[in-house]
PDB file of N, CA and C in Angstrom:
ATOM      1  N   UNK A   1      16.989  -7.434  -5.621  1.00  0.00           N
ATOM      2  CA  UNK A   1      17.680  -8.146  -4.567  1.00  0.00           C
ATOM      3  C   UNK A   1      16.681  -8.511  -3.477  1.00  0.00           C
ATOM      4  N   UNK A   2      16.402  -9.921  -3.278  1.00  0.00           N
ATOM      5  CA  UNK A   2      15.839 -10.214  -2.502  1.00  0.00           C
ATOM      6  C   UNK A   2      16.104 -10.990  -0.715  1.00  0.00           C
ATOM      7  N   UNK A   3      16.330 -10.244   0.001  1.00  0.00           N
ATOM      8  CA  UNK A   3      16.859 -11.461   1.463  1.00  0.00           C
ATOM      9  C   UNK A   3      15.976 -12.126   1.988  1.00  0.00           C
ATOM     10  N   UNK A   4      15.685 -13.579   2.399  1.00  0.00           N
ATOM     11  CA  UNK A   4      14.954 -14.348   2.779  1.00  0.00           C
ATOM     12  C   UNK A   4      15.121 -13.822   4.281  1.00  0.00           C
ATOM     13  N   UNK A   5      13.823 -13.646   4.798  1.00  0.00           N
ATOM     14  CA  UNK A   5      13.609 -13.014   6.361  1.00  0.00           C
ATOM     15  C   UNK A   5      12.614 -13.626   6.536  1.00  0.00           C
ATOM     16  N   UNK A   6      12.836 -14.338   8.147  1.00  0.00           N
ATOM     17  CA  UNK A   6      11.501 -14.901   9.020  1.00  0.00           C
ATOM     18  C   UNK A   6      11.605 -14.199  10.156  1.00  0.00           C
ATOM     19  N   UNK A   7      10.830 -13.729  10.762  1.00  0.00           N
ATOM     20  CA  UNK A   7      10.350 -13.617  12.136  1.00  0.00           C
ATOM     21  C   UNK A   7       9.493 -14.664  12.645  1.00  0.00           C
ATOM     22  N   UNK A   8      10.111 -15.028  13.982  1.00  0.00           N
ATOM     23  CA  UNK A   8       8.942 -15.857  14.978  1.00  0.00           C
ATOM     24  C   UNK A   8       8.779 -14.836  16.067  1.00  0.00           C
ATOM     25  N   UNK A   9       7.495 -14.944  16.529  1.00  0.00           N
ATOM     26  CA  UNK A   9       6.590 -13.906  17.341  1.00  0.00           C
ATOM     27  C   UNK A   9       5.718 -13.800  17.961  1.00  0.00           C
ATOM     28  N   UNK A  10       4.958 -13.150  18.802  1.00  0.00           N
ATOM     29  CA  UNK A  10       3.977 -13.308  19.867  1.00  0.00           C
ATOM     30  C   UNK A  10       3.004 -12.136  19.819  1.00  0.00           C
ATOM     31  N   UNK A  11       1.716 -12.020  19.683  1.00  0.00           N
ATOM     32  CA  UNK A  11       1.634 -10.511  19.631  1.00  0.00           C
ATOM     33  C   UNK A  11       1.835  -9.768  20.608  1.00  0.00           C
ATOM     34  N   UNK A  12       2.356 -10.245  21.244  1.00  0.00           N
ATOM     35  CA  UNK A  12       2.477  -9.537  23.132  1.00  0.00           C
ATOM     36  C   UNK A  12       3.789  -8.638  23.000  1.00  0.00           C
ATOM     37  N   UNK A  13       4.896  -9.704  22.237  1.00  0.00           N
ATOM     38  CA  UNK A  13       6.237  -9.321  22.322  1.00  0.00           C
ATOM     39  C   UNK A  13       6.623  -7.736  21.748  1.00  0.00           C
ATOM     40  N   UNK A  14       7.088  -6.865  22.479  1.00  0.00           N
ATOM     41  CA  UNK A  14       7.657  -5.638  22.638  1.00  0.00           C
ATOM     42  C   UNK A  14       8.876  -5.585  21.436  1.00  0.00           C
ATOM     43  N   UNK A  15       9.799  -6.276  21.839  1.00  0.00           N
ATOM     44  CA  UNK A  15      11.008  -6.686  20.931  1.00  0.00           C
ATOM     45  C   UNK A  15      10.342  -6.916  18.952  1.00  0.00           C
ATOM     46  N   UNK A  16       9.454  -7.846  19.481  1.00  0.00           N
ATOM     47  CA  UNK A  16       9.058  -8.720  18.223  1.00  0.00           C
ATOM     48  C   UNK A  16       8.254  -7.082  17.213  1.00  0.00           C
ATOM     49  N   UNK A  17       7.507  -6.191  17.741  1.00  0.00           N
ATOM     50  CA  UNK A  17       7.114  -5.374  17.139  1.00  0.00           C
ATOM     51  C   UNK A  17       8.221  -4.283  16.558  1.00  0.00           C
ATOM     52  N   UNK A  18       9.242  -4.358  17.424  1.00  0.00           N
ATOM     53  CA  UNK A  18      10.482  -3.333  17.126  1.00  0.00           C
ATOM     54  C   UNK A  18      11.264  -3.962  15.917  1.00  0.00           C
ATOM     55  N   UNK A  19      11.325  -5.121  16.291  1.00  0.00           N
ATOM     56  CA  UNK A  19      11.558  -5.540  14.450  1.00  0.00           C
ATOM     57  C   UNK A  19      11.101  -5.151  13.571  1.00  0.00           C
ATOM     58  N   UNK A  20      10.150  -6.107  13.472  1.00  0.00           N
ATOM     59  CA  UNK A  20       8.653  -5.526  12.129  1.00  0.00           C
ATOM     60  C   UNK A  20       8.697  -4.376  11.879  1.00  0.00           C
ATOM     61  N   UNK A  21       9.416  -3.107  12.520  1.00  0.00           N
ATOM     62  CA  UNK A  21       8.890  -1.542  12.607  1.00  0.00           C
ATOM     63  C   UNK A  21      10.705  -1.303  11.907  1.00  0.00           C
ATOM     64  N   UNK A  22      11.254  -2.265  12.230  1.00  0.00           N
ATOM     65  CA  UNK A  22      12.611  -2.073  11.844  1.00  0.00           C
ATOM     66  C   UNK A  22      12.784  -2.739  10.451  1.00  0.00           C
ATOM     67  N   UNK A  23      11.974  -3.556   9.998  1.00  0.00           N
ATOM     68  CA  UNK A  23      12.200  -4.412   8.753  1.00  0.00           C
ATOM     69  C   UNK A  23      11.371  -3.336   7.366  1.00  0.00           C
ATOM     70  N   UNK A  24      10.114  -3.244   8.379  1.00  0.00           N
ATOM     71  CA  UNK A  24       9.374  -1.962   7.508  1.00  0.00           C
ATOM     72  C   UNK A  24       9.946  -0.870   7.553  1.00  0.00           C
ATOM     73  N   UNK A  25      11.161   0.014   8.204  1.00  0.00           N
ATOM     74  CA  UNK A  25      11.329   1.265   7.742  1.00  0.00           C
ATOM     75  C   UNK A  25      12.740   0.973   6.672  1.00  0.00           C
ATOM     76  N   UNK A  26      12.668   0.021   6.755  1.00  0.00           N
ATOM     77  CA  UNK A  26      14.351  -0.691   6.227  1.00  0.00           C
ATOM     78  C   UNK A  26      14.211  -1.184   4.593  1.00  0.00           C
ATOM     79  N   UNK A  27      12.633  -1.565   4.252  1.00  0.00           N
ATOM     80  CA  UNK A  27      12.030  -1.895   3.439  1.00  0.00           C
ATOM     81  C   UNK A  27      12.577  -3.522   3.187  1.00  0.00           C
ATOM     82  N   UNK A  28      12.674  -4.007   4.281  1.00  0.00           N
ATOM     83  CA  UNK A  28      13.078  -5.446   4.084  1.00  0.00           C
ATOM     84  C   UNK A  28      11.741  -6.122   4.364  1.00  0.00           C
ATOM     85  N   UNK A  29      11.362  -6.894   3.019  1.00  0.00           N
ATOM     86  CA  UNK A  29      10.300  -7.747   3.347  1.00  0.00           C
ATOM     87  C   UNK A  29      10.601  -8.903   4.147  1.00  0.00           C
ATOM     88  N   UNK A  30       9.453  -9.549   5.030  1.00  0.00           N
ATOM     89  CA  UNK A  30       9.520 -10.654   5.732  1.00  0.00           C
ATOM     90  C   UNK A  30       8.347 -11.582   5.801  1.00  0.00           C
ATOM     91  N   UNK A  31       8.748 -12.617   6.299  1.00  0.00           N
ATOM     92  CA  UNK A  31       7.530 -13.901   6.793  1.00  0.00           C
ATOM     93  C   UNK A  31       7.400 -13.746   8.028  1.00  0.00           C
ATOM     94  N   UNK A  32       6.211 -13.539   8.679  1.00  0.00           N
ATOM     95  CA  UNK A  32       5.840 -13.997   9.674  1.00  0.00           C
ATOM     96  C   UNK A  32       5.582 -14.973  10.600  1.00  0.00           C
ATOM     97  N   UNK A  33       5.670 -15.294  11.457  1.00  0.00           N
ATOM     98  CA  UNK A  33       4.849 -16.593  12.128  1.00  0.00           C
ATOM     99  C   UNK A  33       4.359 -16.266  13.612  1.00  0.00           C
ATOM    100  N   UNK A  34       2.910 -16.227  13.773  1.00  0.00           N
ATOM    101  CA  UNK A  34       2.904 -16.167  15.106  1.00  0.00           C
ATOM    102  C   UNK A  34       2.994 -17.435  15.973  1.00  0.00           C
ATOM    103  N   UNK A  35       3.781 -18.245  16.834  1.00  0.00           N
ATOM    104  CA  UNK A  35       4.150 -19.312  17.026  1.00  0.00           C
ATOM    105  C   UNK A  35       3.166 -19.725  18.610  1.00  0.00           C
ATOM    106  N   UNK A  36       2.470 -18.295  18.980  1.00  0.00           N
ATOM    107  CA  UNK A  36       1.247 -18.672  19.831  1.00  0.00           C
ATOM    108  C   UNK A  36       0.444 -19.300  19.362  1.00  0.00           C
ATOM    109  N   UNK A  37      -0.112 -19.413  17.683  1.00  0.00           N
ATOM    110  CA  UNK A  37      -1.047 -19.786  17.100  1.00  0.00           C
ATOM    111  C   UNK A  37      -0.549 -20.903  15.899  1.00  0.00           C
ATOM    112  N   UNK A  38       0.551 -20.906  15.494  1.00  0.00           N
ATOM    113  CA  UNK A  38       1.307 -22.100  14.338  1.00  0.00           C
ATOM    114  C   UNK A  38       2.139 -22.986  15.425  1.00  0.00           C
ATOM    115  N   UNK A  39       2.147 -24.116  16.105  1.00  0.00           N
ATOM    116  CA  UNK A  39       2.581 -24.749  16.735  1.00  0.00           C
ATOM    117  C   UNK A  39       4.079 -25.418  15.447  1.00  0.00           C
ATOM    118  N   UNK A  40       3.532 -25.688  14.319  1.00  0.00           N
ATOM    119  CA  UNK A  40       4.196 -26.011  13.633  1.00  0.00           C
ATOM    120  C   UNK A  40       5.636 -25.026  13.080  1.00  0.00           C
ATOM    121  N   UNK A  41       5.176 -23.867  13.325  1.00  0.00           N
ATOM    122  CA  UNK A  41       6.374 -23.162  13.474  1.00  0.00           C
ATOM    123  C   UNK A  41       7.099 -22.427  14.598  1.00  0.00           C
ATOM    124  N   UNK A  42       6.059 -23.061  15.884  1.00  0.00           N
ATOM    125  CA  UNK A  42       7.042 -22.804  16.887  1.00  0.00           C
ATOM    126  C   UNK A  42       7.900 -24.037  16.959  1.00  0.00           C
ATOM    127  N   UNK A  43       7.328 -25.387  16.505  1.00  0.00           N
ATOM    128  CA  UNK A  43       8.459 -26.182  16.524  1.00  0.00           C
ATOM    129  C   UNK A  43       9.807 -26.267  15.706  1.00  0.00           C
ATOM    130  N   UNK A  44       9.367 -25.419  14.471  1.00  0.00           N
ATOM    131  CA  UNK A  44      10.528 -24.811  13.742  1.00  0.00           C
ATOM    132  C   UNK A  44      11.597 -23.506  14.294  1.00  0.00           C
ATOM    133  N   UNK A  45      10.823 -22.680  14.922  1.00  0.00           N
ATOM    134  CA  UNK A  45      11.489 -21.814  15.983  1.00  0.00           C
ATOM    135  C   UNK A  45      12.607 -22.465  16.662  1.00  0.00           C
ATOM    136  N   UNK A  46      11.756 -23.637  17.224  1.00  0.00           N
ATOM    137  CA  UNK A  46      12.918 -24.212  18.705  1.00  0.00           C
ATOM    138  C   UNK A  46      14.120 -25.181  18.087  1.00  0.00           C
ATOM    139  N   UNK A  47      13.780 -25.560  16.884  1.00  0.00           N
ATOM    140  CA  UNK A  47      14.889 -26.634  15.999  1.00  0.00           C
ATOM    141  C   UNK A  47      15.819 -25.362  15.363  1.00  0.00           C
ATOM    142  N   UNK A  48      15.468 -24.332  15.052  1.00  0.00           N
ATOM    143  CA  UNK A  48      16.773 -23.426  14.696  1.00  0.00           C
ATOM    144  C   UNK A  48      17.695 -22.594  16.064  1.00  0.00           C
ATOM    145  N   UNK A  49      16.558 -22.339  16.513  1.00  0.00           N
ATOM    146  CA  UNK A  49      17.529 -21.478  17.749  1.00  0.00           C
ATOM    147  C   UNK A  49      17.910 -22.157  19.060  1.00  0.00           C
ATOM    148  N   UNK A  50      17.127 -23.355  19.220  1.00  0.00           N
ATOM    149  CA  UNK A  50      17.118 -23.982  20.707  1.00  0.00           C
ATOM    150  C   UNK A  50      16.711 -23.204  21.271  1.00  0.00           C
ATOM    151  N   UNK A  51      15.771 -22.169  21.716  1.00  0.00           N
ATOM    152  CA  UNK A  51      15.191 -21.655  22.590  1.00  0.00           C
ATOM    153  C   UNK A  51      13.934 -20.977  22.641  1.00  0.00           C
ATOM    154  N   UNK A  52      13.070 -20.725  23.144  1.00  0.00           N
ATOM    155  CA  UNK A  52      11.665 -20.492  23.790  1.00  0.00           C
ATOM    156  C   UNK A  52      11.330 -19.121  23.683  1.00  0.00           C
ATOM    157  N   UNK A  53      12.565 -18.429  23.541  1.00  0.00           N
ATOM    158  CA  UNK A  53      12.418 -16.721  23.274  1.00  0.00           C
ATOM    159  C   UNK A  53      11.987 -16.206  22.203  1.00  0.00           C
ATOM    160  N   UNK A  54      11.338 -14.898  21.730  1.00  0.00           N
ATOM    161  CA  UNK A  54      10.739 -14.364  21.051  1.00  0.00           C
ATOM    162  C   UNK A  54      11.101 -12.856  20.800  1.00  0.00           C
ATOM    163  N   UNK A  55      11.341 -12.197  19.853  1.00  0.00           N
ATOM    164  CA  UNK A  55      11.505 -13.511  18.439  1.00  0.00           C
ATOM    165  C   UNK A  55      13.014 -13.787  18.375  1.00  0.00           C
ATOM    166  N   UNK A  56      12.530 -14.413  17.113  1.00  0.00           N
ATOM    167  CA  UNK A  56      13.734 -15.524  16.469  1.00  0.00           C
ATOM    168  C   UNK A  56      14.090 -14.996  15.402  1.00  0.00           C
ATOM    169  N   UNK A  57      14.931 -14.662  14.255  1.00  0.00           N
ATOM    170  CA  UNK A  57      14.766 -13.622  13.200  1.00  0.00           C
ATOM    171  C   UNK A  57      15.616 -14.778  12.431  1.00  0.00           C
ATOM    172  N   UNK A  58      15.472 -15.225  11.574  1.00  0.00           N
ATOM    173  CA  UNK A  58      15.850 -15.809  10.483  1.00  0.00           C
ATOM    174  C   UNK A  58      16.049 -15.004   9.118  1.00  0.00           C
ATOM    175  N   UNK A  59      17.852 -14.667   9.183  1.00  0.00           N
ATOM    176  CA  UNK A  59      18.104 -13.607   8.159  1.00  0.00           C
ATOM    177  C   UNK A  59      19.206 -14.723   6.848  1.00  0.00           C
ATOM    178  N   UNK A  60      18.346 -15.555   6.004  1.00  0.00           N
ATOM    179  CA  UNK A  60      19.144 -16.094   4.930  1.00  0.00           C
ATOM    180  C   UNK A  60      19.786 -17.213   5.869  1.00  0.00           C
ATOM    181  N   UNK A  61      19.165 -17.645   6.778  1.00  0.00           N
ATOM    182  CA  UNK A  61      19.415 -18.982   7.537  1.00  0.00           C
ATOM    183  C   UNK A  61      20.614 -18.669   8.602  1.00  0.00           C
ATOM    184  N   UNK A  62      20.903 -16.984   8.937  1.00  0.00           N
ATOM    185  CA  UNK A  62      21.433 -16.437  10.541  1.00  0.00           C
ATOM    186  C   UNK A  62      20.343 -16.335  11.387  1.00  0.00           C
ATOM    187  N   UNK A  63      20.522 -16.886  12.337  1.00  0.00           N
ATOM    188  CA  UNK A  63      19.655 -17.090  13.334  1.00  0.00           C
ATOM    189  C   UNK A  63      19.967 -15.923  14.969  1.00  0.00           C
ATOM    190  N   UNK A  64      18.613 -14.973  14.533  1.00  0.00           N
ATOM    191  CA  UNK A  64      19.290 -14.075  15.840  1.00  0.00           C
ATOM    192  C   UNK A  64      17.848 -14.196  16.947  1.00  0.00           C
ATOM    193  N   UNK A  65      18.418 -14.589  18.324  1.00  0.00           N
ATOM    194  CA  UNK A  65      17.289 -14.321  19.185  1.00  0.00           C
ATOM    195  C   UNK A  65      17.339 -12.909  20.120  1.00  0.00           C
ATOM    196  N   UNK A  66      16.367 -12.768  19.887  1.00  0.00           N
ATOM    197  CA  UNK A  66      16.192 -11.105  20.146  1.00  0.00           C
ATOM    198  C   UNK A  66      16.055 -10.008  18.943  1.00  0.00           C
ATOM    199  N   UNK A  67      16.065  -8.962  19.537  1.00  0.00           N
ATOM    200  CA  UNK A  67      16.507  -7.925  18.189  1.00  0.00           C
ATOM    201  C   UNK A  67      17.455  -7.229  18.950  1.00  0.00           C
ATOM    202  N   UNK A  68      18.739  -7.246  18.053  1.00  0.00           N
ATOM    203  CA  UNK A  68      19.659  -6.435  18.173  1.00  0.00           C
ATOM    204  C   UNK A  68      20.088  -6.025  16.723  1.00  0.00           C
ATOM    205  N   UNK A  69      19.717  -4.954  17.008  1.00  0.00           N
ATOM    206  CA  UNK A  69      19.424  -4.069  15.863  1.00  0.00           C
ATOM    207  C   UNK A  69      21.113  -4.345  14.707  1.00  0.00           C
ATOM    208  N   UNK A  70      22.174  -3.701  15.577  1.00  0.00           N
ATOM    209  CA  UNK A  70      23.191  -3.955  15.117  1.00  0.00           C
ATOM    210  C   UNK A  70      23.705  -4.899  14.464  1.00  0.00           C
ATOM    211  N   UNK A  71      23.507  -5.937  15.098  1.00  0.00           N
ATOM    212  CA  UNK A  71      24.078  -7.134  14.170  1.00  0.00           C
ATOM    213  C   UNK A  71      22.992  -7.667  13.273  1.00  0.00           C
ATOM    214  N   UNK A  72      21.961  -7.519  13.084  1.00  0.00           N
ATOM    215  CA  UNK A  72      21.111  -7.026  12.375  1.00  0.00           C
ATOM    216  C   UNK A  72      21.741  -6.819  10.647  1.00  0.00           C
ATOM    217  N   UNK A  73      21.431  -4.982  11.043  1.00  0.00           N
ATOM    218  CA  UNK A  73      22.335  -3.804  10.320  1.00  0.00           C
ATOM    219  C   UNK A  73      23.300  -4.624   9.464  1.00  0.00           C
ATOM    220  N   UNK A  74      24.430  -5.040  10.518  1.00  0.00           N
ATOM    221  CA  UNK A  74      25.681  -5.939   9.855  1.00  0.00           C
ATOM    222  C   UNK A  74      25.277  -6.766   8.804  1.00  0.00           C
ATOM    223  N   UNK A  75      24.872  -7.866   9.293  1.00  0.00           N
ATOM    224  CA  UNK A  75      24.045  -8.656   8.412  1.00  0.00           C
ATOM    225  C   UNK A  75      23.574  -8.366   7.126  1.00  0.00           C
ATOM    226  N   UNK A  76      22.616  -7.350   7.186  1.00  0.00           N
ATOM    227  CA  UNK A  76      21.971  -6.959   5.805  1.00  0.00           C
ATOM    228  C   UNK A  76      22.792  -6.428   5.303  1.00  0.00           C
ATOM    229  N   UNK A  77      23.371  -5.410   5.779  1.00  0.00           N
ATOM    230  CA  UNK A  77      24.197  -4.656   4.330  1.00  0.00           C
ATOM    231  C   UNK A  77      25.824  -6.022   4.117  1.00  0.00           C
ATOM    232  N   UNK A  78      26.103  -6.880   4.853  1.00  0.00           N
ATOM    233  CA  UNK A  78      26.957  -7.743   3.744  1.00  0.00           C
ATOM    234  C   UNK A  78      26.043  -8.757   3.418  1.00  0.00           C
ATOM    235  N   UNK A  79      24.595  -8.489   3.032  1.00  0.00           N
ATOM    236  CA  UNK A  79      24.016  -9.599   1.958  1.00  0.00           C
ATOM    237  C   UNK A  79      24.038  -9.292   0.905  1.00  0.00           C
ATOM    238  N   UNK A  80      23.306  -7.318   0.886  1.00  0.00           N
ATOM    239  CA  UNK A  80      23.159  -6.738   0.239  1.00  0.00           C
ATOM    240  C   UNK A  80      24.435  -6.342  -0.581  1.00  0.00           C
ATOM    241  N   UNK A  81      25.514  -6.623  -0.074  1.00  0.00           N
ATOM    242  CA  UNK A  81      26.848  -6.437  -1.236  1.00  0.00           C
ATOM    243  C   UNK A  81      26.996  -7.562  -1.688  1.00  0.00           C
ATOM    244  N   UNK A  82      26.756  -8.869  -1.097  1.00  0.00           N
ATOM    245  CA  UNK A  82      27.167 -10.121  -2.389  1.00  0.00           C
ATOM    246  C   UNK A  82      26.211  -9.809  -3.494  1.00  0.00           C
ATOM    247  N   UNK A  83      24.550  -9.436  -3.448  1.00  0.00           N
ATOM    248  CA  UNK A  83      23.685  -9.857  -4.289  1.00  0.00           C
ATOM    249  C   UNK A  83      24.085  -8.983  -5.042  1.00  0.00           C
TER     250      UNK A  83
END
């Protein structure tokens, strides 16, 4: 079972590392983008979420800004029951 996961990110961002630390203990693989350095996917950033914040979490084309862990959580485990 595979879930398509993007993160957009900064290496600065506090939030953005609490993901990554949340995707890795979760064993959910992901894509990265640092959007300080891929302009091309910060312009993809701002066409999904409309906004400038960091990160952006692209879970199977749900779009969450911030990390909130919870809806998150939600998320994965009803992907993980369709697949």
């Amino acid at each position: 079972m595979i879930i398509k996961v993007k993160i957009y990110t900064i290496p600065t961002c506090v939030y953005c590392k609490m993901a990554k630390d949340f995707f890795a203990k979760n064993e959910i693989e992901y894509e990265e983008y640092d959007v300080s350095k891929d302009k091309k996917a910060l312009a993809e950033m701002v066409e999904k979420s409309h906004q400038m914040s960091v990160p952006v979490i692209d879970i199977e084309n749900e779009i969450f800004v911030g990390f909130n862990r919870s809806d998150i959580e939600k998320v994965l485990r009803i992907l993980k029951q369709k697949k």
